[in-house]
Protein backbone atom coordinates (compact mmCIF):
# COMPACT_ATOMS: atom_id res chain seq x y z
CA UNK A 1 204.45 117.43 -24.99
CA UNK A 2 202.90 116.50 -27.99
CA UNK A 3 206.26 115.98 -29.36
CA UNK A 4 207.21 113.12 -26.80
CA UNK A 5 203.13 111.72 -27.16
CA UNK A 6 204.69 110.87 -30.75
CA UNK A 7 207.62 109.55 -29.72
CA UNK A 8 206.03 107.84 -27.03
CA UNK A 9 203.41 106.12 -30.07
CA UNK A 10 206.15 105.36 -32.31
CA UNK A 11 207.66 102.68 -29.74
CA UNK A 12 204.08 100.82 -29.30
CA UNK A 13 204.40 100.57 -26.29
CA UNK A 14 202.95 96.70 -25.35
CA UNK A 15 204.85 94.88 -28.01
CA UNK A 16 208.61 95.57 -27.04
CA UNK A 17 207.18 94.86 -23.34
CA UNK A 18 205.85 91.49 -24.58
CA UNK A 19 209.25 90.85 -25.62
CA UNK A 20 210.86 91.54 -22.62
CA UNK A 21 208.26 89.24 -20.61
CA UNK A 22 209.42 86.57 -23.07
CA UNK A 23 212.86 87.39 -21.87
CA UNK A 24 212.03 86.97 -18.03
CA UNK A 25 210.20 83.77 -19.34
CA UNK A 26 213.37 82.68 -20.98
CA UNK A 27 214.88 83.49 -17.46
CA UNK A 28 212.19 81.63 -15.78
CA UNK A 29 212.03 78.26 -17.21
CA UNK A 30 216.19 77.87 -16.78
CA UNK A 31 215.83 78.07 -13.07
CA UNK A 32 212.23 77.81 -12.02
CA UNK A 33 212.73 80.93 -10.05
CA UNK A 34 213.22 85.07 -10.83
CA UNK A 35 217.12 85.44 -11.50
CA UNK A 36 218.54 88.12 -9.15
CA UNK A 37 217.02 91.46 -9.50
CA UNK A 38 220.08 93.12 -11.97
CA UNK A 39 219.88 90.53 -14.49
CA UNK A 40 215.91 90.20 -14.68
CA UNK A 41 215.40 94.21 -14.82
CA UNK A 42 218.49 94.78 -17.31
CA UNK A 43 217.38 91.50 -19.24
CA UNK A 44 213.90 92.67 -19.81
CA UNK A 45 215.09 96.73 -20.68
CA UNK A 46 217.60 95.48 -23.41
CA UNK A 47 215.24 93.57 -25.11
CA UNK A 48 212.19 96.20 -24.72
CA UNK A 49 214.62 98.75 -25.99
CA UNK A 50 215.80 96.99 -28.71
CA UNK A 51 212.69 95.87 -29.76
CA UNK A 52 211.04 99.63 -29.89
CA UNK A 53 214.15 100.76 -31.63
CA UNK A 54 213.20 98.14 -34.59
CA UNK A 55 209.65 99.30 -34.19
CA UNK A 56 210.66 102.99 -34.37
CA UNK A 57 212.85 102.20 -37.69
CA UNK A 58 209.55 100.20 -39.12
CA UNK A 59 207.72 104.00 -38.92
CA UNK A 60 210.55 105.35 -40.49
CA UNK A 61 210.64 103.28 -43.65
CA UNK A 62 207.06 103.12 -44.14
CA UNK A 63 206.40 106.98 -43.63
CA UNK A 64 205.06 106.81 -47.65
CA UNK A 65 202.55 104.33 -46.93
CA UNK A 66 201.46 105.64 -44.14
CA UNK A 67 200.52 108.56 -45.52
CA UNK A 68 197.68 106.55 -47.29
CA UNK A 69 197.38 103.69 -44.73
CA UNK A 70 197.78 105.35 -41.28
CA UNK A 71 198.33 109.08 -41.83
CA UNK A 72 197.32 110.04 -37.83
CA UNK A 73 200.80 108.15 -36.95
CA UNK A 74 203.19 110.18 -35.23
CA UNK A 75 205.87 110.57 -38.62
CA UNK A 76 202.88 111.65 -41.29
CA UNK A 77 201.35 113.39 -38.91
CA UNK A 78 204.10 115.89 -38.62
CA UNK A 79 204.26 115.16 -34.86
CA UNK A 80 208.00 113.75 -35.74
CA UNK A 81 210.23 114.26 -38.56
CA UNK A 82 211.50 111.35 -40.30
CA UNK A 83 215.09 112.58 -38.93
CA UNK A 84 213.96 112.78 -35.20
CA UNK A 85 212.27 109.38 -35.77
CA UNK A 86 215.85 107.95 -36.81
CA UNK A 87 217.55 109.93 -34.18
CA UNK A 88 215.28 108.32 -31.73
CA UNK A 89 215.86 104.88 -32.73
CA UNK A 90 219.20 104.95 -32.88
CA UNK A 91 219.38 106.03 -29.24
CA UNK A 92 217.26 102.98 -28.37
CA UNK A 93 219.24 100.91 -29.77
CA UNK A 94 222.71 101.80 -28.34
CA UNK A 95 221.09 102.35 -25.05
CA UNK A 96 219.60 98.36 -26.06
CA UNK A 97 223.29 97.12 -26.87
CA UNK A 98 225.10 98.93 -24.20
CA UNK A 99 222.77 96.95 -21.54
CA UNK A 100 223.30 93.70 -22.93
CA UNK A 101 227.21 94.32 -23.06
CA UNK A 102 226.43 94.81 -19.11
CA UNK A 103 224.92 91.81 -18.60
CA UNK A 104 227.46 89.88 -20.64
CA UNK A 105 229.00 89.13 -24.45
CA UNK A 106 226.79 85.81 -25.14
CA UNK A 107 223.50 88.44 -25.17
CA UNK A 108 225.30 91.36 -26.65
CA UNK A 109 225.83 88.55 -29.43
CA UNK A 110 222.17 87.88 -29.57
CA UNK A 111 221.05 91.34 -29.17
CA UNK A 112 223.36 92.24 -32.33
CA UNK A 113 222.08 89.80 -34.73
CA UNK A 114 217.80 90.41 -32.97
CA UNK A 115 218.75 94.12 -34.64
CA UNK A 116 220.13 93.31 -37.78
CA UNK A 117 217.08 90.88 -38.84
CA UNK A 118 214.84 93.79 -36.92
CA UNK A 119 216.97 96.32 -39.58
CA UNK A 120 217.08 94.08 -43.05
CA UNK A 121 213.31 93.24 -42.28
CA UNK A 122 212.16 97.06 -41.71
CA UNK A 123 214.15 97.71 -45.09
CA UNK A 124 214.13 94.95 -47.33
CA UNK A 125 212.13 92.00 -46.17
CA UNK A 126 208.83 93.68 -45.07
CA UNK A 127 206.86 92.77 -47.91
CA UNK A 128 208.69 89.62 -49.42
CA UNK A 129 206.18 87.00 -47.71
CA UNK A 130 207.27 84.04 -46.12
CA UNK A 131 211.04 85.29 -45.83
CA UNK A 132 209.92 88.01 -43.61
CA UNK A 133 207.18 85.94 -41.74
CA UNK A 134 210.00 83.38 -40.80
CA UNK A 135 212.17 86.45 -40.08
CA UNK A 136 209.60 87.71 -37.30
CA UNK A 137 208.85 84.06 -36.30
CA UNK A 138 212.52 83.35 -35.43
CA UNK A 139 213.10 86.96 -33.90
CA UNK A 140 210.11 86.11 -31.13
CA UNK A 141 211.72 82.99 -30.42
CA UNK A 142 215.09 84.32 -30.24
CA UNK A 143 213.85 86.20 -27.07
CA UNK A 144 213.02 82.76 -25.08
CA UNK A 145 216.87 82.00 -26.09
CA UNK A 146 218.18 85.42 -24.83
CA UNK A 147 216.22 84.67 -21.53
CA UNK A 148 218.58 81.90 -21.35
CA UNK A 149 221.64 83.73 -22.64
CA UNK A 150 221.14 86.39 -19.59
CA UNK A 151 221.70 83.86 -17.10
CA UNK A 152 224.07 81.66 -19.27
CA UNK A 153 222.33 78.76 -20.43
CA UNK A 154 220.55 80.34 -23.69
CA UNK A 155 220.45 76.39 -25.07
CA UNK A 156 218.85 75.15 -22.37
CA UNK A 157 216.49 72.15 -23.53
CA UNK A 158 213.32 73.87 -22.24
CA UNK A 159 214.55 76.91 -23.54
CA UNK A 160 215.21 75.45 -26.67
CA UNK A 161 211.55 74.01 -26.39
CA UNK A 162 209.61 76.82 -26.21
CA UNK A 163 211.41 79.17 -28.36
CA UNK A 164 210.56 76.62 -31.01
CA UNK A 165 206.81 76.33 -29.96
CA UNK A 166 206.54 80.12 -29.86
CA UNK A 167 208.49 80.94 -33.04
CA UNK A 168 205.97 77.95 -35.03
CA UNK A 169 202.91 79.11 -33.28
CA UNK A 170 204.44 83.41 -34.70
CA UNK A 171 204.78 81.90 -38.26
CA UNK A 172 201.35 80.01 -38.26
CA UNK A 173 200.00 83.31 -36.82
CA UNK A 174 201.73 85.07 -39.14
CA UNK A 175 200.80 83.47 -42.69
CA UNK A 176 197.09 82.77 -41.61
CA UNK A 177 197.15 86.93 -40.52
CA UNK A 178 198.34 87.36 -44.09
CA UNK A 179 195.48 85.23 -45.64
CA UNK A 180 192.82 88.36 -43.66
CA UNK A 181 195.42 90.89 -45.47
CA UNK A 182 194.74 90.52 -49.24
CA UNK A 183 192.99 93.49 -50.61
CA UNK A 184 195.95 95.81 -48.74
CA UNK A 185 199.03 93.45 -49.30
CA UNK A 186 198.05 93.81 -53.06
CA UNK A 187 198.51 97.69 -52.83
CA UNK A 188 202.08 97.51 -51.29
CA UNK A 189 203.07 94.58 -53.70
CA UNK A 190 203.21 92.20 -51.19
CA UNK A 191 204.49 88.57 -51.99
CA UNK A 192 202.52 87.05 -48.85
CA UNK A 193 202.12 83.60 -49.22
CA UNK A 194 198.20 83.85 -50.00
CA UNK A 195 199.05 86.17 -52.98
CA UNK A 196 201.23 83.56 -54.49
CA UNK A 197 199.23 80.84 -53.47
CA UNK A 198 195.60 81.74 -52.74
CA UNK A 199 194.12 82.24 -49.05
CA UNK A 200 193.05 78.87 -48.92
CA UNK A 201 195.93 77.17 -49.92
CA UNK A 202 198.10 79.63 -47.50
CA UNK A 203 195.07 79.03 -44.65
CA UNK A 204 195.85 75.26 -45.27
CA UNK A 205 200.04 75.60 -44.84
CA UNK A 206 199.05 77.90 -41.36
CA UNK A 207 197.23 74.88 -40.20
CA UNK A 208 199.73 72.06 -40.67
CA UNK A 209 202.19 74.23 -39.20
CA UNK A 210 199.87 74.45 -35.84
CA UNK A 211 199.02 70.59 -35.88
CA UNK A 212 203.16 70.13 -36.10
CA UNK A 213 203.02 72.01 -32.97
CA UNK A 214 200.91 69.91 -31.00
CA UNK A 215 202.53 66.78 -32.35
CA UNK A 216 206.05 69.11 -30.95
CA UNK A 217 204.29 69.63 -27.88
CA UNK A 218 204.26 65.98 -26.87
CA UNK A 219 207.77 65.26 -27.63
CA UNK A 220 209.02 66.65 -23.69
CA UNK A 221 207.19 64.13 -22.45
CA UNK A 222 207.87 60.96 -24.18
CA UNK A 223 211.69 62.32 -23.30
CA UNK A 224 210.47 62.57 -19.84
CA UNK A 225 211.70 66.14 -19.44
CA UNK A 226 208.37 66.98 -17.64
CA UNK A 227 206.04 65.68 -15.26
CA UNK A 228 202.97 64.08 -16.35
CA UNK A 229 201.59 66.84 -14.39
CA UNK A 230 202.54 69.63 -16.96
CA UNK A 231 200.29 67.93 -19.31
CA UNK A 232 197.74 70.36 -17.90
CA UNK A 233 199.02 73.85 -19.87
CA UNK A 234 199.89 72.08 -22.76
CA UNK A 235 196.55 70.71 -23.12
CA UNK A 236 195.43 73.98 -22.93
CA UNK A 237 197.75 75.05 -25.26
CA UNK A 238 196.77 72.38 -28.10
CA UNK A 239 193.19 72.87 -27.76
CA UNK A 240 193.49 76.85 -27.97
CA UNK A 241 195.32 76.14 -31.24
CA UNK A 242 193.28 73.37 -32.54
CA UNK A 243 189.74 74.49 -32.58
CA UNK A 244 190.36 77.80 -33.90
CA UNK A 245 192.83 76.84 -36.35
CA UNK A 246 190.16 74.17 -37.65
CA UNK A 247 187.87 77.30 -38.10
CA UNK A 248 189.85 79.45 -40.18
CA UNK A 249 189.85 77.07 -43.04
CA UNK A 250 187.00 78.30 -43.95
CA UNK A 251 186.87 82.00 -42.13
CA UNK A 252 186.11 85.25 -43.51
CA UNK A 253 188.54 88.25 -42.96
CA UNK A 254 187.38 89.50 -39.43
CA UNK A 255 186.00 85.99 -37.90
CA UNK A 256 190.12 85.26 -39.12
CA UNK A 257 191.51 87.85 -37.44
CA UNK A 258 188.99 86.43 -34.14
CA UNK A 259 190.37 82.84 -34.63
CA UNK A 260 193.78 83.70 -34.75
CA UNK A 261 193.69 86.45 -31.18
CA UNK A 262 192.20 83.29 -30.03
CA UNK A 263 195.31 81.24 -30.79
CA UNK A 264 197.46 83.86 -29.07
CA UNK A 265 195.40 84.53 -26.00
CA UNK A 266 195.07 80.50 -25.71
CA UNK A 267 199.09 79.73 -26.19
CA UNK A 268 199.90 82.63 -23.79
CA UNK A 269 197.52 81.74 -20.87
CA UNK A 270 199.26 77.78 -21.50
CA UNK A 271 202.41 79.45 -21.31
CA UNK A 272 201.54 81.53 -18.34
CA UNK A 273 200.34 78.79 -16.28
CA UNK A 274 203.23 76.64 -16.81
CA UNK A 275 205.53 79.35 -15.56
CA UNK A 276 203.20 79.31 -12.48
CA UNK A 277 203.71 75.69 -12.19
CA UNK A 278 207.24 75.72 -12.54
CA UNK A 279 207.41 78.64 -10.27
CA UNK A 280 205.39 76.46 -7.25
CA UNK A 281 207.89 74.00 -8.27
CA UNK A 282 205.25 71.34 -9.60
């Protein structure tokens, strides 16, 4: 038991089902309505598989930090060898594959290249700064995209939409989650963008990525691909990332971290509601 408790930890359980949300998102804003039950349920498992599978291989490759950093998880623990750890990834990731091969070869073309960025990041790209922060960035938007893919329009123009608000919104996250990260980014030789360039400076390139995504934000409509109507969650969205992204100019490290959970929690309750709007057909 405690043996699959570790396993169980190493997949982290609410991110990989974040990304398969995005996927039935993806899935979503195509048709306005749930796709039939096969291709929502296997769209959502190859992507939550996947995703733990790269989360599984990030344990593996940091096992020698973690020894110092986070020695209670599951690999320095000695709840799971390194081996069993790789083992176990491995097997998520062909079961990942095999699903999207089901579903058909546009997403087992996506789901390929989602694992080798998930792979070179784990092993190369981790602690290279903005490289790896546009790597993430462009994985989470990727999953809006395979949405699409599983019911064959993966460039969809609203697909296309918010994968690019979400993937902007990731890296802004990203670099100003950096800028709270100093003191321990210095011990693993991290080349974050606020090492290179000071927080401030790095605080100040998170914010004019988040102001390019509310400019973004009202492109859809001046192309009328919306109703006036939807203006509603998007102002939502813009003034969840506005405010709070104005405040961490001049944050310290934990009133950060508060500012940017606010940015998230704001952008995914916009994001939410749309969905609902789109789904009453509004």
């Amino acid at each position: 038991m405690k043996k699959l408790k570790g396993l169980a930890s190493l997949i982290r359980f609410e991110l990989p089902f974040s990304a398969g949300i995005c996927v039935v998102m993806g899935q979503l804003f195509v048709f306005g309505k749930l796709a039939s039950v096969f291709v929502t349920v296997s769209g959502f498992l190859s992507v939550f598989l996947i995703s733990a599978s790269i989360l599984v291989l990030n344990d593996y490759f940091d096992v020698e930090t973690d020894k110092i950093n986070a020695p209670d998880r599951p690999i320095p623990s000695n709840l799971v060898s390194p081996s069993e750890a790789l083992s176990f990834a491995i097997f998520l990731l062909l079961a990942g594959l095999l699903l999207s091969y089901i579903i058909n070869i546009e997403v087992l073309f996506i789901s390929i290249i989602l694992s080798i960025i998930g792979f070179l990041y784990n092993r190369f790209f981790k602690r290279s700064g903005l490289p790896g922060n546009l790597m993430v960035s462009f994985s989470v938007g990727m999953t809006f995209i395979y949405g699409g893919a599983t019911v064959g329009l993966p460039f969809h123009k609203i697909v296309l939409f918010f994968a690019l608000i979400v993937a902007l919104i990731d890296l802004g996250e990203e670099i100003a989650a950096d800028s709270m990260d100093i003191k321990g980014d210095l011990l693993i030789n991290s080349k974050s963008v606020a090492i290179k360039y000071g927080k401030q400076k790095a605080l100040k390139i998170s914010c004019a990525i988040f102001l390019f995504v509310i400019l973004l934000s009202f492109v859809p409509f001046i192309l009328n691909w919306f109703s006036t109507f939807y203006l509603i969650p998007i102002g939502i969205m813009d003034l969840s990332i506005a405010w709070p992204s104005l405040r961490l100019l001049n944050s310290k490290n934990e009133e950060g971290r508060k500012f940017i959970r606010w940015i998230y929690l704001g952008s995914t309750f916009a994001l939410v509601l749309f969905l609902i709007m789109r789904l009453l057909g509004t």
